[in-house]
C-alpha atoms as a PDB file:
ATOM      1  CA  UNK A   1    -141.088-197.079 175.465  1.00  0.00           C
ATOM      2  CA  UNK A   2    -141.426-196.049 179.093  1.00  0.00           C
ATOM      3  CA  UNK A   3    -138.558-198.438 179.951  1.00  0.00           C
ATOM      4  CA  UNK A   4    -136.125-197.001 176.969  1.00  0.00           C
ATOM      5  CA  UNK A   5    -136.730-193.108 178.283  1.00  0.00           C
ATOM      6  CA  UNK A   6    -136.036-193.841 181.811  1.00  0.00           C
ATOM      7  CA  UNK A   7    -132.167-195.481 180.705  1.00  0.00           C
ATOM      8  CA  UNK A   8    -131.005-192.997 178.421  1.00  0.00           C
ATOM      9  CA  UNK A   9    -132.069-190.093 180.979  1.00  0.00           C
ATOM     10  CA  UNK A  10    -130.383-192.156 183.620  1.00  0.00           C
ATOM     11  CA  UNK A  11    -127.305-192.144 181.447  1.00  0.00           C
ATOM     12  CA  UNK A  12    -127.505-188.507 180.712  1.00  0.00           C
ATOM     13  CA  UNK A  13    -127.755-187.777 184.391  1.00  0.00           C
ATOM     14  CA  UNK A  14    -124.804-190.094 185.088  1.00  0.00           C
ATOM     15  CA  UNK A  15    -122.226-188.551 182.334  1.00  0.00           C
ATOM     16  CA  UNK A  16    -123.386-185.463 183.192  1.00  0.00           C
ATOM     17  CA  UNK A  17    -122.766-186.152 186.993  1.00  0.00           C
ATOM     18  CA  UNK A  18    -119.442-187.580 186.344  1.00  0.00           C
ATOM     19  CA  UNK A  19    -118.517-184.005 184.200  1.00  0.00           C
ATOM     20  CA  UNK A  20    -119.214-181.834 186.582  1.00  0.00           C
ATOM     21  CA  UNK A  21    -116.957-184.405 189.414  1.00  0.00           C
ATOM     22  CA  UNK A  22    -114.230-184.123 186.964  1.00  0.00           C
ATOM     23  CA  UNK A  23    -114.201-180.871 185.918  1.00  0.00           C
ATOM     24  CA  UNK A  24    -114.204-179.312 189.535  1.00  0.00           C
ATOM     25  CA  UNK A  25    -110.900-181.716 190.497  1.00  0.00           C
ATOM     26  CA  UNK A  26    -108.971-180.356 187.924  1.00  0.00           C
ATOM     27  CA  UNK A  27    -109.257-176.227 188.734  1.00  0.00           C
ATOM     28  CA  UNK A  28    -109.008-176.241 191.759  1.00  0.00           C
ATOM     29  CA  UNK A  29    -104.804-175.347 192.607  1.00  0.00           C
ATOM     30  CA  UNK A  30    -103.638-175.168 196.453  1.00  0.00           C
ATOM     31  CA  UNK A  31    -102.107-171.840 197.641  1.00  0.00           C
ATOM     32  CA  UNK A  32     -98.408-173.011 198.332  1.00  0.00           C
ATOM     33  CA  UNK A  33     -97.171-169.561 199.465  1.00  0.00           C
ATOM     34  CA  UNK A  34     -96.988-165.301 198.866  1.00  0.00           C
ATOM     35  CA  UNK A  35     -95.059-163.914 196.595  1.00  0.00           C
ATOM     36  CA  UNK A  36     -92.742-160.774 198.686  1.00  0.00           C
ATOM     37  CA  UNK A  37     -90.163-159.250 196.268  1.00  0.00           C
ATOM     38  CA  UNK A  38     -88.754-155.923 197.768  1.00  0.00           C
ATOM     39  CA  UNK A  39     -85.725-153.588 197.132  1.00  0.00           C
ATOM     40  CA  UNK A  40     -86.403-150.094 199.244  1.00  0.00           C
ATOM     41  CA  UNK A  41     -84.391-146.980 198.964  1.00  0.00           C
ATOM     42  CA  UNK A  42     -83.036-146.338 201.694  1.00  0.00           C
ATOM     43  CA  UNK A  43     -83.444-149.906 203.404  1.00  0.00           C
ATOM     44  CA  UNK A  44     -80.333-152.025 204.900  1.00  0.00           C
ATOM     45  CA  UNK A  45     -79.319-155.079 202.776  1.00  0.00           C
ATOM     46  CA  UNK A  46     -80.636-157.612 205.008  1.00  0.00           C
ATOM     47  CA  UNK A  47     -83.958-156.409 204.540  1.00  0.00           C
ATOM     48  CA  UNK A  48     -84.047-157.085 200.326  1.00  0.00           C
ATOM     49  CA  UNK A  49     -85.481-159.776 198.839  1.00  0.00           C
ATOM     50  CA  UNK A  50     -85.048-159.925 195.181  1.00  0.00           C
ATOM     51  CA  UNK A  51     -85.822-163.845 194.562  1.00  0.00           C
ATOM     52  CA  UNK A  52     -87.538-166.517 196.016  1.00  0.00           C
ATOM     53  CA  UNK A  53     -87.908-170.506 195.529  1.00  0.00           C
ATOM     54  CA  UNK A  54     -90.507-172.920 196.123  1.00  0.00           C
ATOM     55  CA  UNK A  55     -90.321-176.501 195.897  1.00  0.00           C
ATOM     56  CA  UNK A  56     -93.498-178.303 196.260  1.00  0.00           C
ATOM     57  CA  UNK A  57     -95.988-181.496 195.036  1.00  0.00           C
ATOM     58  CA  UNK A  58     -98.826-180.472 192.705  1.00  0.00           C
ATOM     59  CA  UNK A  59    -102.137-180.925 194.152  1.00  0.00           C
ATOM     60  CA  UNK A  60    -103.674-179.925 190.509  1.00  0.00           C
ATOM     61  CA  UNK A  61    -102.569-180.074 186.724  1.00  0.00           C
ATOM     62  CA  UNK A  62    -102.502-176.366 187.035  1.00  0.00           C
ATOM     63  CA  UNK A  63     -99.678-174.059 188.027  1.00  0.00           C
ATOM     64  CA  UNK A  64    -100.745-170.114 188.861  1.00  0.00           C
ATOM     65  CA  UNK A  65     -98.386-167.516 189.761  1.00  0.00           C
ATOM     66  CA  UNK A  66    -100.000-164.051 190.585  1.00  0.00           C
ATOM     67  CA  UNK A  67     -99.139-160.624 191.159  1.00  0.00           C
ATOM     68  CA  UNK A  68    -101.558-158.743 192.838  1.00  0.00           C
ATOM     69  CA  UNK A  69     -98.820-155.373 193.307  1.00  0.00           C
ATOM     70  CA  UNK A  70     -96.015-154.251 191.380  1.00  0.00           C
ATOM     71  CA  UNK A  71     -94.063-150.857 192.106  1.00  0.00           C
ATOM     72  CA  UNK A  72     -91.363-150.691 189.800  1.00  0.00           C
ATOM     73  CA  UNK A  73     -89.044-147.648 190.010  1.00  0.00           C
ATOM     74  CA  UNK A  74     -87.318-147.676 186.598  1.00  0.00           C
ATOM     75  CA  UNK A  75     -88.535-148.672 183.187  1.00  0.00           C
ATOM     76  CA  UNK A  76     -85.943-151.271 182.952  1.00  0.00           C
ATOM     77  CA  UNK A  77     -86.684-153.520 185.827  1.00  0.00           C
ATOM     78  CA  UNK A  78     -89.222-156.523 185.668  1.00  0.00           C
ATOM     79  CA  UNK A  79     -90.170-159.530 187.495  1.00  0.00           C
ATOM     80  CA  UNK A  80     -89.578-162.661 186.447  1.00  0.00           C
ATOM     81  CA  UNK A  81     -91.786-165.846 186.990  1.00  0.00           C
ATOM     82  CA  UNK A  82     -90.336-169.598 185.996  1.00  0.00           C
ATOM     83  CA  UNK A  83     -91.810-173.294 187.126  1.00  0.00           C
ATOM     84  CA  UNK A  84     -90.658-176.384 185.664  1.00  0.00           C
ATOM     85  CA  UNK A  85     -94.626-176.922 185.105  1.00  0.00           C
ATOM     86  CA  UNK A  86     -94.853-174.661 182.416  1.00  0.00           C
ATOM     87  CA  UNK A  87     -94.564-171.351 183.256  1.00  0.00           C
ATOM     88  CA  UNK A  88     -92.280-168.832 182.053  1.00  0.00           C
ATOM     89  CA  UNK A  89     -93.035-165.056 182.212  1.00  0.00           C
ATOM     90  CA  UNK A  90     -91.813-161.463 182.370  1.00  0.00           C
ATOM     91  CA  UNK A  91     -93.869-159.303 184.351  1.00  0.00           C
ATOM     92  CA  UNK A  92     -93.922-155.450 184.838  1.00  0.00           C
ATOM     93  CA  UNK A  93     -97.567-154.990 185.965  1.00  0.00           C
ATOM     94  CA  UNK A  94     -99.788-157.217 187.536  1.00  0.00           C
ATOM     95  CA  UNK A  95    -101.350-160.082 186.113  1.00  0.00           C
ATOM     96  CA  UNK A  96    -101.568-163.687 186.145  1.00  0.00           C
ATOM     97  CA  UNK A  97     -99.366-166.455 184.397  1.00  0.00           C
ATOM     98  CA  UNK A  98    -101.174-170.091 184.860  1.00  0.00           C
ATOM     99  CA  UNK A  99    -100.044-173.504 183.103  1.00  0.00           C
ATOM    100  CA  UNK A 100    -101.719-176.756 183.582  1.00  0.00           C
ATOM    101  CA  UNK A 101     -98.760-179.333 182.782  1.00  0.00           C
ATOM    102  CA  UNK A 102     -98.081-180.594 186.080  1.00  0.00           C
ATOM    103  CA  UNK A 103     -98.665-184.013 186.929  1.00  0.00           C
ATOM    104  CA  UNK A 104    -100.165-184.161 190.006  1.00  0.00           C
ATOM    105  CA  UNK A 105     -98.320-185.601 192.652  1.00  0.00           C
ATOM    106  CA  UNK A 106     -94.872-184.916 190.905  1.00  0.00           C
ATOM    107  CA  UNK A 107     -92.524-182.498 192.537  1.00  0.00           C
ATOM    108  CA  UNK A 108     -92.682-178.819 191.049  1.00  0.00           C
ATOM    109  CA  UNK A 109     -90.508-176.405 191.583  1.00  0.00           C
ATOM    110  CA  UNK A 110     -90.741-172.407 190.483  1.00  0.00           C
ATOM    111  CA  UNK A 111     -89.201-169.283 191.414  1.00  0.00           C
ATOM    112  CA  UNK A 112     -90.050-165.667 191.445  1.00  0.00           C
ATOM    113  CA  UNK A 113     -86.550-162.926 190.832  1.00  0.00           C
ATOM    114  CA  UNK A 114     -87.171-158.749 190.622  1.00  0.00           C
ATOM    115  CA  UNK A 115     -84.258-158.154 187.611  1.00  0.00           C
ATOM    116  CA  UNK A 116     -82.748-155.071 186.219  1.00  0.00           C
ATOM    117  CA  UNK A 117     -83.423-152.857 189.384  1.00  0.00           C
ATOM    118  CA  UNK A 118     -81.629-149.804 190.147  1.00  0.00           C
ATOM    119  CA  UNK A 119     -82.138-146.554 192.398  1.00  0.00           C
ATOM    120  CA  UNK A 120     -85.227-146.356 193.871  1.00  0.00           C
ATOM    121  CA  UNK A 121     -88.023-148.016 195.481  1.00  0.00           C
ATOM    122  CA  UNK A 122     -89.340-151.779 193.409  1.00  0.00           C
ATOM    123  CA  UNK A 123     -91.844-153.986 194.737  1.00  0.00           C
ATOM    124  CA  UNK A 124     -94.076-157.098 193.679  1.00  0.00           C
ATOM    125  CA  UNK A 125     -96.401-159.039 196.013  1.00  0.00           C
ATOM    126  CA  UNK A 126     -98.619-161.729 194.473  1.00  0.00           C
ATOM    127  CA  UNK A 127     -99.177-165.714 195.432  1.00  0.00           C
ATOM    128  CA  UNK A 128     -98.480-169.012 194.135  1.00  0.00           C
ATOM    129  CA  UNK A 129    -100.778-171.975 193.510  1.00  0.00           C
ATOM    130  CA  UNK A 130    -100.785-175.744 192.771  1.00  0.00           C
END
């Protein structure tokens, strides 16, 4: 009886080892880079960025793009977010997009664009992970 006890809790405690390994490989997404989209009133053309690209390998199954700041000067404009992982999103406050179908070790590649802006001042700042 003593003998039975001690293998079954020695195979809970090795699934439940092996769960907690797993699970913690999966979340965890690299920072690849910041996210800088600016158009300012006022500011010369070589100083606007209103898209950026990123080509880069996954280091997890999951894809996040965040924006941490978005000033927006019209109602029309918005920011869009795209990666061939998954993610496809139109953003006009911030937030978070995530997918996990990247394979890891497979090339990804996303890009961030500030659309529809006019007059005045539009900004988004956020970062990229996977």
């Amino acid at each position: 009886m003593n003998t039975k006890f001690r293998r079954i809790l020695a195979a809970v405690m090795a699934t439940a080892t092996m769960a907690i390994g797993f699970g913690g490989v999966s979340a965890s997404a690299a920072y690849i880079d910041d996210i800088c989209l600016h158009k300012a009133y006022g500011a010369p053309s070589s100083d606007v960025v209103t898209r950026q690209e990123w080509n880069f390998t996954a280091s997890s199954s999951v894809t996040k793009m965040e924006l941490t700041t978005v000033n927006l000067a019209t109602s029309d404009a918005y920011v869009f977010l795209y990666s061939n992982s998954g993610i496809t999103a139109i953003m006009e406050d911030p937030g978070e997009v995530s997918s996990s179908g990247a394979t890891v070790g497979r090339s990804v590649y996303a890009s961030a664009s500030l659309n529809n802006y006019s007059s005045g001042s539009h900004y988004a700042y956020g970062e990229i992970y996977g």
